[in-house]
Protein backbone atom coordinates (compact mmCIF):
# COMPACT_ATOMS: atom_id res chain seq x y z
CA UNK A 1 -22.70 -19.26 -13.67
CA UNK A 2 -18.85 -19.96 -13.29
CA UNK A 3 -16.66 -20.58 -10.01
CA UNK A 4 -13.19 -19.67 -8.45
CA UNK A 5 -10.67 -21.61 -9.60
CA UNK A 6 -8.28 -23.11 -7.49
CA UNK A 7 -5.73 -20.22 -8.18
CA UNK A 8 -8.19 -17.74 -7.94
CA UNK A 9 -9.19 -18.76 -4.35
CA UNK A 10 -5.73 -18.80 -3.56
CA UNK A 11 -5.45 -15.05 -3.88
CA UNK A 12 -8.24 -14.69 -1.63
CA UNK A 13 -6.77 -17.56 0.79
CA UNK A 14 -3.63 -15.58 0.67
CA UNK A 15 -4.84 -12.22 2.17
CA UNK A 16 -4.00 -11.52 5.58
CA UNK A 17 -3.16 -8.22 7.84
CA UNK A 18 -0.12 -7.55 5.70
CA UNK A 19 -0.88 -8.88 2.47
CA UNK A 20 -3.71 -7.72 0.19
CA UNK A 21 -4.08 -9.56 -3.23
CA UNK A 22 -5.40 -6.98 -5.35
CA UNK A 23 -3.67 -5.61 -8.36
CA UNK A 24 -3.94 -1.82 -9.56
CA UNK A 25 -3.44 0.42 -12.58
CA UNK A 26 -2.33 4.60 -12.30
CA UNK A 27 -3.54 6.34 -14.81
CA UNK A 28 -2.68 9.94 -16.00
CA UNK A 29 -5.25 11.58 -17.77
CA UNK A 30 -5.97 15.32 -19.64
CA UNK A 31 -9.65 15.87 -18.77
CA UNK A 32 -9.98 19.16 -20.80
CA UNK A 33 -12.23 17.58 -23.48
CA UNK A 34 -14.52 16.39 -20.87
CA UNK A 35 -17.85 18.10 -20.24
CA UNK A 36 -16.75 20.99 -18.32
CA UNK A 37 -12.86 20.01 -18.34
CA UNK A 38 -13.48 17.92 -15.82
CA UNK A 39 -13.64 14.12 -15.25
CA UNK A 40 -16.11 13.66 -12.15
CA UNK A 41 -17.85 10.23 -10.25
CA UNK A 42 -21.13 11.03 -12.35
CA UNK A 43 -19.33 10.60 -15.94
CA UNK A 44 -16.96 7.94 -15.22
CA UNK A 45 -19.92 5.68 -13.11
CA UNK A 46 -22.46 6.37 -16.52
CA UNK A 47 -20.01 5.26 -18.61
CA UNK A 48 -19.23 2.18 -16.49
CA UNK A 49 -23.29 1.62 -16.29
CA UNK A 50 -23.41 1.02 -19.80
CA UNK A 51 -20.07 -0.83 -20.33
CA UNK A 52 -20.33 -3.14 -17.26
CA UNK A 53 -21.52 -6.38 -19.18
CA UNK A 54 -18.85 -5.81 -21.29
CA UNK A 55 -16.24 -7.12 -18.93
CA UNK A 56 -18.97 -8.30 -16.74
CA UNK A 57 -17.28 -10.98 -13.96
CA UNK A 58 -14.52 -7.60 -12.83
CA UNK A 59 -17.19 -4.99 -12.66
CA UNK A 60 -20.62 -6.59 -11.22
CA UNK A 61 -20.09 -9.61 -10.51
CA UNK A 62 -19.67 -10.72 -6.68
CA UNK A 63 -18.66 -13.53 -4.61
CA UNK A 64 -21.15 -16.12 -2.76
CA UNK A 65 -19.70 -18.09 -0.84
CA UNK A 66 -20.15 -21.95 -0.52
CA UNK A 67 -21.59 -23.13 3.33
CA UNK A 68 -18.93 -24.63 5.80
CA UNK A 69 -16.28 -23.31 3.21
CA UNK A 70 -16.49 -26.90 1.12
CA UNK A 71 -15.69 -25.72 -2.24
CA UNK A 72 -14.55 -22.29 -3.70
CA UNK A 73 -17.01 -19.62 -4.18
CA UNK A 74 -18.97 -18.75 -6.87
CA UNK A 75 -19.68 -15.43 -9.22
CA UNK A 76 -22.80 -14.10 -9.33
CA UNK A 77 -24.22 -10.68 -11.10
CA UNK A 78 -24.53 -8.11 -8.12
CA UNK A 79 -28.38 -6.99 -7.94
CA UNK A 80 -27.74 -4.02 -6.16
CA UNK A 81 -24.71 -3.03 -8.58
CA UNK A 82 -24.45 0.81 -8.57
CA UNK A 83 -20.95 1.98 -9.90
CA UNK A 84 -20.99 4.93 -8.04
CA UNK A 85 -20.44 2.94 -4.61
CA UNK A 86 -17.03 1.99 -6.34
CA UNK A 87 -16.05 5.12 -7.43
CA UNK A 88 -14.82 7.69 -4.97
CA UNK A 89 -13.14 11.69 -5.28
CA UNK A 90 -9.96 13.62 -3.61
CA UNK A 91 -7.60 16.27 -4.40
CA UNK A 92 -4.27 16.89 -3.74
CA UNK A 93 -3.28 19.70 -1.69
CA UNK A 94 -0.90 22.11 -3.79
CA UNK A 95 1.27 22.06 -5.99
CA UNK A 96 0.01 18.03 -6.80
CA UNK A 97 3.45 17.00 -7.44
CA UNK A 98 4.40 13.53 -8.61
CA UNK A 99 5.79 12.33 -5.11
CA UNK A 100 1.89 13.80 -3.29
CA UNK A 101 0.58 11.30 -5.86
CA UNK A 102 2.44 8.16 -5.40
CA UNK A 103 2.44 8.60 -1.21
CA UNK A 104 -1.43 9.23 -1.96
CA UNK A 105 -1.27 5.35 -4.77
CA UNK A 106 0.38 4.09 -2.18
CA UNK A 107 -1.58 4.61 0.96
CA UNK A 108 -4.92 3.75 -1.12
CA UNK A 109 -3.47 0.04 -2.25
CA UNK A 110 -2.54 -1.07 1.33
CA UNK A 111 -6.84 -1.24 1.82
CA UNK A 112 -8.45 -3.79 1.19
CA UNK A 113 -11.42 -5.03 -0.97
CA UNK A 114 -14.89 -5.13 0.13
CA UNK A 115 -15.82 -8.64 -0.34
CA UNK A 116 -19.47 -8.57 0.14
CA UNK A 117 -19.53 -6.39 -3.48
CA UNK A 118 -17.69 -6.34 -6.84
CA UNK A 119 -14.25 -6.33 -6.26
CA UNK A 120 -13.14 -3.13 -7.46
CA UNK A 121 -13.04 0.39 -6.91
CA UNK A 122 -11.91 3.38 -8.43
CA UNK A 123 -10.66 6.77 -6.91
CA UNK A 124 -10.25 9.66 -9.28
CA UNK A 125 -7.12 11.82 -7.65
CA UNK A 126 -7.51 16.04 -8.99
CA UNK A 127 -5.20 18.23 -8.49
CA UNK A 128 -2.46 16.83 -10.79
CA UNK A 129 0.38 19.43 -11.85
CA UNK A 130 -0.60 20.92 -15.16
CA UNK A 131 -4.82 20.59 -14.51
CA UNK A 132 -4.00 16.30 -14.95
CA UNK A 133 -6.11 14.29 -12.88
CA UNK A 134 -5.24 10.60 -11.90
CA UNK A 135 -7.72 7.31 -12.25
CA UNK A 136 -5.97 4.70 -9.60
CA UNK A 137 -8.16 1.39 -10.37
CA UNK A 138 -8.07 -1.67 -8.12
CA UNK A 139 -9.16 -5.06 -8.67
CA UNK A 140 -8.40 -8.09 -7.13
CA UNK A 141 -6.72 -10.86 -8.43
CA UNK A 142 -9.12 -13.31 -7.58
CA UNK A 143 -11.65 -11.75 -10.57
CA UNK A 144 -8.87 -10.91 -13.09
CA UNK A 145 -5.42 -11.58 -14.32
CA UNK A 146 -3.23 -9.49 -16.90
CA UNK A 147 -5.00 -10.47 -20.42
CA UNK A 148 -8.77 -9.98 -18.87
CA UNK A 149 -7.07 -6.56 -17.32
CA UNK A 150 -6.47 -5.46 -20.50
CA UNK A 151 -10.07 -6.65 -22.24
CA UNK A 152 -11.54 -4.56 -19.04
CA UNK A 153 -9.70 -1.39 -20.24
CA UNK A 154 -10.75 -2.03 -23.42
CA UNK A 155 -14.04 -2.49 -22.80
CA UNK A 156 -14.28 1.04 -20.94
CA UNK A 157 -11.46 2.91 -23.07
CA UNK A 158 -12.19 4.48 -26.47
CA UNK A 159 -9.98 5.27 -29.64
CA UNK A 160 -11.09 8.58 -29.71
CA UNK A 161 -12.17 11.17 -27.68
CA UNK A 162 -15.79 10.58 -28.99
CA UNK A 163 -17.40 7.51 -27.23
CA UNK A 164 -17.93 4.52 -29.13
CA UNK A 165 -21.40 3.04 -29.40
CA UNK A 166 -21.19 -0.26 -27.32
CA UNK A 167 -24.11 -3.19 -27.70
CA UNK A 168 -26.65 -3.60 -25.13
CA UNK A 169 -26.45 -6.05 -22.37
CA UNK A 170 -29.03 -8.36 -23.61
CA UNK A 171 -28.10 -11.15 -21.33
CA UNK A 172 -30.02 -12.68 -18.55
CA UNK A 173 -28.30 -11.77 -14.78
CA UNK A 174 -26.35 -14.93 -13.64
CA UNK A 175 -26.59 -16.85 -10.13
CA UNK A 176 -24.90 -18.87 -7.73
CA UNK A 177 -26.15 -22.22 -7.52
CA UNK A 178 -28.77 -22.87 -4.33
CA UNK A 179 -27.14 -23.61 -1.07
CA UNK A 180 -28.39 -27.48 -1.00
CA UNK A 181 -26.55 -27.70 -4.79
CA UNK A 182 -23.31 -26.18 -3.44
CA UNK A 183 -23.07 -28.08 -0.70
CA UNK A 184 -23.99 -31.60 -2.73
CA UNK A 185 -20.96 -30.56 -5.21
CA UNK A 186 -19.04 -29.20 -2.87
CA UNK A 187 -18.85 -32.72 -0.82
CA UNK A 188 -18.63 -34.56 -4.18
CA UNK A 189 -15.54 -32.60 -4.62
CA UNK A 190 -13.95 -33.41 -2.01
CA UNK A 191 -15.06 -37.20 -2.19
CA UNK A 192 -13.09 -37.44 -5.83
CA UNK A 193 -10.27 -35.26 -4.51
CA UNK A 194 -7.83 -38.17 -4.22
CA UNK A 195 -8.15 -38.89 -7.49
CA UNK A 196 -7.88 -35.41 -8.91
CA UNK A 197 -4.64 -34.95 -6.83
CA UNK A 198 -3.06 -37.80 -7.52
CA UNK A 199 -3.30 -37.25 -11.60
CA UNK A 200 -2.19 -33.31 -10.76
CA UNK A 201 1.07 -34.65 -8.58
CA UNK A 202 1.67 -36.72 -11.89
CA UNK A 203 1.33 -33.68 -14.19
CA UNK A 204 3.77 -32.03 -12.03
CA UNK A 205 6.79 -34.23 -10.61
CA UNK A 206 8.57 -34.54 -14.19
CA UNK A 207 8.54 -29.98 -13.99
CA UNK A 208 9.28 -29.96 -10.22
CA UNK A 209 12.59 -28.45 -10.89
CA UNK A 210 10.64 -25.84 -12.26
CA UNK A 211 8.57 -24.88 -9.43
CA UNK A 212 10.25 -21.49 -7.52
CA UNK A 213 12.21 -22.68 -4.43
CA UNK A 214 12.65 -26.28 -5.14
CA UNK A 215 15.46 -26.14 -8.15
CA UNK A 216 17.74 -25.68 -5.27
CA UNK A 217 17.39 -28.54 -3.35
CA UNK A 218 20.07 -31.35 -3.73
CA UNK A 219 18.44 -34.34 -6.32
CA UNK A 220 15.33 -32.35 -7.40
CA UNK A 221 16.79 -31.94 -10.86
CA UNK A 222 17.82 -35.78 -11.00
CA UNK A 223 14.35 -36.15 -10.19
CA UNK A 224 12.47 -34.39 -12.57
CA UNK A 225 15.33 -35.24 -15.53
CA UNK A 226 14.34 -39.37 -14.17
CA UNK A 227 10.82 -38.72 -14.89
CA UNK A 228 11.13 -36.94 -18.21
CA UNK A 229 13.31 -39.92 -19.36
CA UNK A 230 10.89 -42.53 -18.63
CA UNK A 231 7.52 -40.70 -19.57
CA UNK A 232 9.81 -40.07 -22.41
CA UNK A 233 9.56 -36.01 -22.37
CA UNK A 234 11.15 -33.63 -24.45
CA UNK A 235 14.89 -33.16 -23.46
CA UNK A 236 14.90 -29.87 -21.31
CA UNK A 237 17.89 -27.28 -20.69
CA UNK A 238 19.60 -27.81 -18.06
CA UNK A 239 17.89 -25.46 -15.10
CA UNK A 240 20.38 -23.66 -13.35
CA UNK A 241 20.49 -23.94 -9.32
CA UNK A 242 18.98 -20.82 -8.05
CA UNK A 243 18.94 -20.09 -4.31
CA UNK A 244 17.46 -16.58 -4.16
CA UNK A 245 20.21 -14.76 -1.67
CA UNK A 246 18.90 -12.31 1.15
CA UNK A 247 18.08 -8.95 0.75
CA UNK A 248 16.54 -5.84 2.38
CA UNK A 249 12.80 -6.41 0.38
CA UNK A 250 12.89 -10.24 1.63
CA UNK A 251 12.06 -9.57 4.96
CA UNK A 252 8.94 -10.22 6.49
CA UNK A 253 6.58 -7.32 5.09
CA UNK A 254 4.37 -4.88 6.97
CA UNK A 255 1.00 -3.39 5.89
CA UNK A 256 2.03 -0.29 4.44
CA UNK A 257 2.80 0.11 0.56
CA UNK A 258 5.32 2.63 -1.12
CA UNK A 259 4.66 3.11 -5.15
CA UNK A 260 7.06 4.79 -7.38
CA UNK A 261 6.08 5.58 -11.21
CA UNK A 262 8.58 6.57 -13.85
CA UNK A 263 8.47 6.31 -18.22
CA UNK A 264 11.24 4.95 -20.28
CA UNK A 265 11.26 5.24 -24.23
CA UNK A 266 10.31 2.32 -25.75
CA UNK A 267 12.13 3.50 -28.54
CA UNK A 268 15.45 3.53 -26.97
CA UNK A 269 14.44 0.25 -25.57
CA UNK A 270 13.97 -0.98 -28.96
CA UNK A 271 17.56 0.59 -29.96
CA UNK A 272 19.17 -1.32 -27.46
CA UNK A 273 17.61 -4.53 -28.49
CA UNK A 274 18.72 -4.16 -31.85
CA UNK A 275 22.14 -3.09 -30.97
CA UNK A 276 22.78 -5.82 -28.63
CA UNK A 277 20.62 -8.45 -29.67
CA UNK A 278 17.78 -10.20 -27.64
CA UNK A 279 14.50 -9.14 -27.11
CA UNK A 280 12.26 -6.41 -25.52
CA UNK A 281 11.55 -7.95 -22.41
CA UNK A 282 15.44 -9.37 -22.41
CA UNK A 283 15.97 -5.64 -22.65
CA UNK A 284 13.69 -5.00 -19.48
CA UNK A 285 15.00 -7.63 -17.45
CA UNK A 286 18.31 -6.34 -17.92
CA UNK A 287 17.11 -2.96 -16.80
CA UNK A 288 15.81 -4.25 -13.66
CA UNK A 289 19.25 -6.62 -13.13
CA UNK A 290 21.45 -3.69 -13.07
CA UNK A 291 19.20 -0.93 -11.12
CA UNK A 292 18.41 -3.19 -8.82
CA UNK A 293 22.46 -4.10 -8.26
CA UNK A 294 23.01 -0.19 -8.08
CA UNK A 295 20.32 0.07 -5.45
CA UNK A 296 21.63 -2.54 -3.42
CA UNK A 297 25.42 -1.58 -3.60
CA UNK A 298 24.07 2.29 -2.69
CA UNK A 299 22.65 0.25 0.32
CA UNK A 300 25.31 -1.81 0.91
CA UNK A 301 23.38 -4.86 0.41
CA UNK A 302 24.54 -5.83 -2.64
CA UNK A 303 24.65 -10.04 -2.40
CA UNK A 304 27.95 -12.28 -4.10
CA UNK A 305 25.20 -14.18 -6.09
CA UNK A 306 22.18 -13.33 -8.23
CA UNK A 307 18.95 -12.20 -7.33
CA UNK A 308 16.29 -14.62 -8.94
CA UNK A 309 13.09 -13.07 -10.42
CA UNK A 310 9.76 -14.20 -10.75
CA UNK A 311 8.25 -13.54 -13.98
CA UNK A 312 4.29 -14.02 -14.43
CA UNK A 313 3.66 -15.67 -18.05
CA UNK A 314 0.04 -15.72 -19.83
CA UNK A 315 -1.36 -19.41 -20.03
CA UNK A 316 -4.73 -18.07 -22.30
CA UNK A 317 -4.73 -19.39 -25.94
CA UNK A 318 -5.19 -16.66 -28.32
CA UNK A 319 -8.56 -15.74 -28.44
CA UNK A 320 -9.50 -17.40 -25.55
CA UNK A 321 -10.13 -14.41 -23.30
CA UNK A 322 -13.72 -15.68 -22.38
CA UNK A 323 -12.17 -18.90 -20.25
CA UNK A 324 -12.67 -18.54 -16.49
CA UNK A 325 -10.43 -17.80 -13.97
CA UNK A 326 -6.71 -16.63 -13.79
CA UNK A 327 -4.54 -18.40 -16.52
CA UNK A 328 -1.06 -17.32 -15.55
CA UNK A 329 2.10 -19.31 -14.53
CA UNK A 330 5.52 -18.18 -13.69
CA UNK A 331 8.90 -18.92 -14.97
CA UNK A 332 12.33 -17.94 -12.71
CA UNK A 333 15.17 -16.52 -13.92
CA UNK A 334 18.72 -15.60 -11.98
CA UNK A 335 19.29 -11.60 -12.50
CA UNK A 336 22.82 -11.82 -12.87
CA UNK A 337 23.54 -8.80 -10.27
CA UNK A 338 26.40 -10.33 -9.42
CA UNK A 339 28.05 -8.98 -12.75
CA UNK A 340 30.09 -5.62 -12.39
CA UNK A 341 30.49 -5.46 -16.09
CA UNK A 342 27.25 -3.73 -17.85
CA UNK A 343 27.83 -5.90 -20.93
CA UNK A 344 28.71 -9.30 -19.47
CA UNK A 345 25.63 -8.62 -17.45
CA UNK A 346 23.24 -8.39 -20.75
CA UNK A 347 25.06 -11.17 -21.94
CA UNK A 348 24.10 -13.23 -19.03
CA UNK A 349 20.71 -12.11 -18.51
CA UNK A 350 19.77 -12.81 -22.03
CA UNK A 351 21.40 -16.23 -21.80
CA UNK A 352 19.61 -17.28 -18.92
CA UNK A 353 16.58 -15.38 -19.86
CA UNK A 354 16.70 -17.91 -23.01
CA UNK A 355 16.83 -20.98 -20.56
CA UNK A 356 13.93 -20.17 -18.70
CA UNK A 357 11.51 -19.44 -21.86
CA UNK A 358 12.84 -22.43 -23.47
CA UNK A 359 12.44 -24.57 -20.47
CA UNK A 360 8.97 -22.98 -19.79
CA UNK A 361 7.51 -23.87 -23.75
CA UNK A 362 8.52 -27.24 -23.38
CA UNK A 363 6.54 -27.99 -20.51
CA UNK A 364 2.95 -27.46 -20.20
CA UNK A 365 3.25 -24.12 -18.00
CA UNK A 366 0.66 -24.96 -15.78
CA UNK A 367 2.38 -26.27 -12.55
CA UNK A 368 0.64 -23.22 -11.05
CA UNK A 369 -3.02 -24.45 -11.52
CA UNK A 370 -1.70 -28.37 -10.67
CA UNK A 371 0.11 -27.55 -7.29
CA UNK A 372 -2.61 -25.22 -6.27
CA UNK A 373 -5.06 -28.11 -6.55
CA UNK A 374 -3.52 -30.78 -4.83
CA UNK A 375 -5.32 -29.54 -1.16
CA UNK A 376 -8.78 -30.46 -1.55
CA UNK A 377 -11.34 -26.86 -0.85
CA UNK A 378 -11.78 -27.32 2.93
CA UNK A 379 -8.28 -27.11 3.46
CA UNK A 380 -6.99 -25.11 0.96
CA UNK A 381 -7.51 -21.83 2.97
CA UNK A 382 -5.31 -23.26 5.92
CA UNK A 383 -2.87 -24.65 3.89
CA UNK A 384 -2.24 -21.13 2.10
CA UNK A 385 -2.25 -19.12 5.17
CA UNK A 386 -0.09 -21.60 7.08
CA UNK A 387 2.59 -21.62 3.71
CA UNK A 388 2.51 -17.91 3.99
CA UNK A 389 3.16 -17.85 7.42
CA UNK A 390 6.25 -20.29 7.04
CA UNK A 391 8.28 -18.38 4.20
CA UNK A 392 9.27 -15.54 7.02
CA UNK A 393 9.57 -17.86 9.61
CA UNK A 394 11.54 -20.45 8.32
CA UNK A 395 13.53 -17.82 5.93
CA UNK A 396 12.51 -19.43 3.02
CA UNK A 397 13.02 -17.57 -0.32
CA UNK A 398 11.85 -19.35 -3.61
CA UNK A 399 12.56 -15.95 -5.26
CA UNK A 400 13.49 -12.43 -4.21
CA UNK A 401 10.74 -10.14 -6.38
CA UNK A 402 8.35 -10.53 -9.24
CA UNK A 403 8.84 -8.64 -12.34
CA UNK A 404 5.96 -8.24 -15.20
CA UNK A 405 6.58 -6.94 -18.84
CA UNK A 406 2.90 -6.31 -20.00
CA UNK A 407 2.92 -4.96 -23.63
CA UNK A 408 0.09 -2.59 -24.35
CA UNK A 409 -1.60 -0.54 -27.46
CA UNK A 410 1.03 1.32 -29.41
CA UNK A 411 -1.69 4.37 -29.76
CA UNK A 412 -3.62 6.48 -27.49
CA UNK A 413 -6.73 5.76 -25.53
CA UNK A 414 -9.46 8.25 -24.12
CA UNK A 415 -11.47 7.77 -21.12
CA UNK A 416 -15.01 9.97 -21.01
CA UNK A 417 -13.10 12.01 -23.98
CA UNK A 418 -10.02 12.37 -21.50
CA UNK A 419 -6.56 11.06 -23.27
CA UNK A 420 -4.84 8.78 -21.09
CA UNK A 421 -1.24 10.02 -21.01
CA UNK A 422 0.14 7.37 -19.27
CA UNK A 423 -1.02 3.97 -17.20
CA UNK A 424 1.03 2.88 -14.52
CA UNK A 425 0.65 -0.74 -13.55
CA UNK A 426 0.75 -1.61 -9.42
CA UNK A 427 1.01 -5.34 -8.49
CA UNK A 428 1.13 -7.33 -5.26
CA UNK A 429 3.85 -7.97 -2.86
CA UNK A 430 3.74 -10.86 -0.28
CA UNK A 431 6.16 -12.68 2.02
CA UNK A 432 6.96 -15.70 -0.45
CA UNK A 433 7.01 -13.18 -3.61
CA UNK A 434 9.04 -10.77 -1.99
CA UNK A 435 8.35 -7.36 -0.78
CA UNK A 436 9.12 -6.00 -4.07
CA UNK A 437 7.39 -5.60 -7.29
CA UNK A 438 8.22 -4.25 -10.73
CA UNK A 439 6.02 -4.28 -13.44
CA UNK A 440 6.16 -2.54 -17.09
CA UNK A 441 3.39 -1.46 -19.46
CA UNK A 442 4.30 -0.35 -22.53
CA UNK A 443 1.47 1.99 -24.12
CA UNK A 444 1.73 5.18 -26.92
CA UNK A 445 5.58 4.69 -27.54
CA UNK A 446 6.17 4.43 -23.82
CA UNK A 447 7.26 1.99 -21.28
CA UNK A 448 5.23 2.78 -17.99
CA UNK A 449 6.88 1.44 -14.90
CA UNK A 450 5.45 0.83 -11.45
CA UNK A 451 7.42 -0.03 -8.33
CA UNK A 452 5.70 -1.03 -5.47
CA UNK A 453 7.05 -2.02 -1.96
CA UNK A 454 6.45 -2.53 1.24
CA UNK A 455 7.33 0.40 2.91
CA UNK A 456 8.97 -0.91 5.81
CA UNK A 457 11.59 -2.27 3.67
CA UNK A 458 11.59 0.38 0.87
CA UNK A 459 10.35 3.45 1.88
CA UNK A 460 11.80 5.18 -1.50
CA UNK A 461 11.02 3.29 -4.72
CA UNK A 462 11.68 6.40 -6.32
CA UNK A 463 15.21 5.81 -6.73
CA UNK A 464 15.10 2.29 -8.54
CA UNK A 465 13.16 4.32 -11.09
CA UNK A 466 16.38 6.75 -11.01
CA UNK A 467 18.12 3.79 -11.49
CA UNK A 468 16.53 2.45 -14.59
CA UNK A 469 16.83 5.52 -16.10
CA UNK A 470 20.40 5.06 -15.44
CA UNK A 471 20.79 1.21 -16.60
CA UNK A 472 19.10 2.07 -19.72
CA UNK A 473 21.70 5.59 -20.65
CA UNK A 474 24.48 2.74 -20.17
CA UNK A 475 22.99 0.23 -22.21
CA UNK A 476 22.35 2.56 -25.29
CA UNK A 477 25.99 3.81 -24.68
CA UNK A 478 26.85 0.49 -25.25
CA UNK A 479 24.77 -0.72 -27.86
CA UNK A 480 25.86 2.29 -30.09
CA UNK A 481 29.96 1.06 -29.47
């Protein structure tokens, strides 16, 4: 038996007509080593049958919820759990060109999740250029974050194309508590809240310069650097003031989703690293700095000061994959797109990429989990909605797009005996996150991008992928000076 965490329930608190919470993977697979060359709903949902208690709380567990909404729900093991009511079938119409397949990505993530079931579901896309067929995955955020994402694909991908042997589920079928139980915690809960929030406000105030949004405001920093004096903290580096400027994907967003996919060489990446110092992900970040300043300028949008990025890090201990719920923070960073000069630009990025990680390890990370717990259950539902509804309203901008570096196996997988040739992660975009996302898995000597947007504000994602491409021919031209 386990229960939503307070971040988990956020994601579902935070779901409205234009914002869904569910995260998504592409993948590009060769099914001609399948029975038949071809990778069909009765293959994929068998091997799922047997693999399901493997990753068990993503793929059959659902959600009961608690009466009069007094404490987040819980999991439960689905009774009626069939995979083949997750897993659906199209084809593209002719030729099944690249562009078909991301308007197709895109239009499926802007559904929703069935919440009375699991919350996934798979489509498999035929018709891919070259006999390829596509596996677009969806899962929301509530039931997974990025390290139990990859145990999932692990659990269902296989080193070769001959299918492992997998243990079998041995375990008894979980359940929600009874209805009199949940409602007896439940109003325990929220008797004790007071206390809880008072020791998570605590945990927080010497990091609030920390928290997206607020390192801006005049005296937050005196604040925080007060409190780490006299609870005697670690000295911190200096945070620098970032006030995320305005751009044309921090507008409110509509329902509709545009995806664009695109490969770099991790390789080249690496070349770059070692040529100009800094790390992989400094490497990245840099990427995404100076397409996204050639995007803008194209658009003549391009602001006088830097865009600030969100960037999701992993709170699980090694090992630890088993602990329930989402264990994620975020760190911010300034994008230094305000740099004409390529190499000043790396410089700066790195530099302030530095700041932020070193900040971040010094702190415990987890001013996620404390803020979203200061609103006791009842309430927490309103006071999402209501904090989502403000951001467009009031223009507020704690930061102007999240970007994810995800690093993945350096060797290929095979799913049902079909080699995955490429896996394209697709994220979330909201009104206080921005209405842009970029996130990077690197997998078989690749890095796998996916772009996705609201389409209002974006319609053509396509051409920040251009763009990378671009930043990173520059950046090897310089790294090789």
């Amino acid at each position: 038996m386990s229960q939503l965490t307070t971040v988990d329930a956020t994601f579902l608190h935070a779901e409205n007509d234009t914002t869904h919470a569910h995260i998504a993977g592409l993948g590009i697979v060769d099914p001609a080593a399948c029975p038949g060359g071809r990778l069909g709903v009765p293959l994929v949902a068998e091997l799922i049958r047997n693999r399901a208690h493997l990753a068990a709380r993503p793929l059959r567990q659902r959600l009961v919820q608690v009466p009069f909404g007094l404490d987040h729900p819980y999991w439960e093991d689905d009774p009626d759990f069939d995979p083949e009511r997750h897993i659906t079938e199209i084809g593209l119409p002719a030729p099944g060109t690249a562009r078909q397949l991301a308007d197709i990505v895109g239009m499926l993530h802007e559904q929703p999740l069935d919440r009375t079931r699991p919350l996934w579901e798979m489509v498999l896309i035929q018709g891919l250029q070259g006999g390829l067929t596509a596996v677009y995955v969806k899962v929301h955020h509530a039931a997974i974050d990025g390290v139990m994402a990859a145990e999932t694909l692990a659990a269902l991908l296989d080193l070769s194309p001959e299918p492992r042997d997998v243990p079998a589920d041995e375990a008894a079928p979980t359940r929600a508590p009874g209805m009199l139980d949940m409602v007896g915690t439940g109003l325990l809960k929220t008797a004790l809240h007071p206390v809880r929030a008072a020791v998570s406000m605590a945990r927080t105030a010497p990091h609030i310069d920390d928290v997206p949004g607020l390192s801006s405001v005049p005296g937050v920093g005196l604040v925080a650097s007060a409190l780490q004096g006299a609870l005697r903290r670690p000295e911190m580096p200096d945070a620098p003031r970032m006030s995320a400027p305005p751009t044309p994907f921090n507008r409110p967003i509509g329902r509709r989703r545009s995806v664009a996919c695109g490969i770099l060489p991790l390789d080249e990446i690496k070349e770059v690293r070692r040529g100009l110092g800094g790390s992989v992900n400094d490497v990245v970040m840099a990427l995404c700095a100076t397409a996204l300043r050639q995007w803008l300028d194209k658009h003549g949008d391009l602001p006088d000061r830097p865009l600030v990025a969100a960037v999701p890090v992993s709170l699980r201990r090694r090992g630890a994959v088993a602990e329930p719920g989402n264990q994620v923070s975020l760190m911010t960073a300034p994008l230094a797109t305000h740099i004409p000069d390529p190499a000043e630009r790396y410089t700066a990025v790195r530099q302030d990429m530095d700041v932020a990680k070193r900040r971040f390890t010094r702190t415990s990370g987890g001013w996620v989990q404390e803020m979203s717990g200061l609103v006791p259950a009842p309430l927490a539902g309103a006071a999402t909605r209501l904090a989502l509804q403000a951001a467009p309203a009031l223009s507020l901008r704690p930061v102007n797009l999240m970007i994810s570096n995800v690093p993945g196996p350096q060797f290929p997988l095979y799913l049902c005996g079909a080699k995955v040739l490429g896996y394209y992660p697709i994220s979330v975009v909201t009104d206080v996150s921005g209405g842009l996302n970029i996130t990077v898995f690197s997998y078989d000597g690749k890095v796998n991008v996916g772009i996705v947007a609201c389409r209002d504000l974006v319609p053509d994602p396509s051409e920040i992928v251009d763009h990378l491409v671009d930043a990173l021919d520059e950046l090897k031209a310089l790294s090789r000076e």
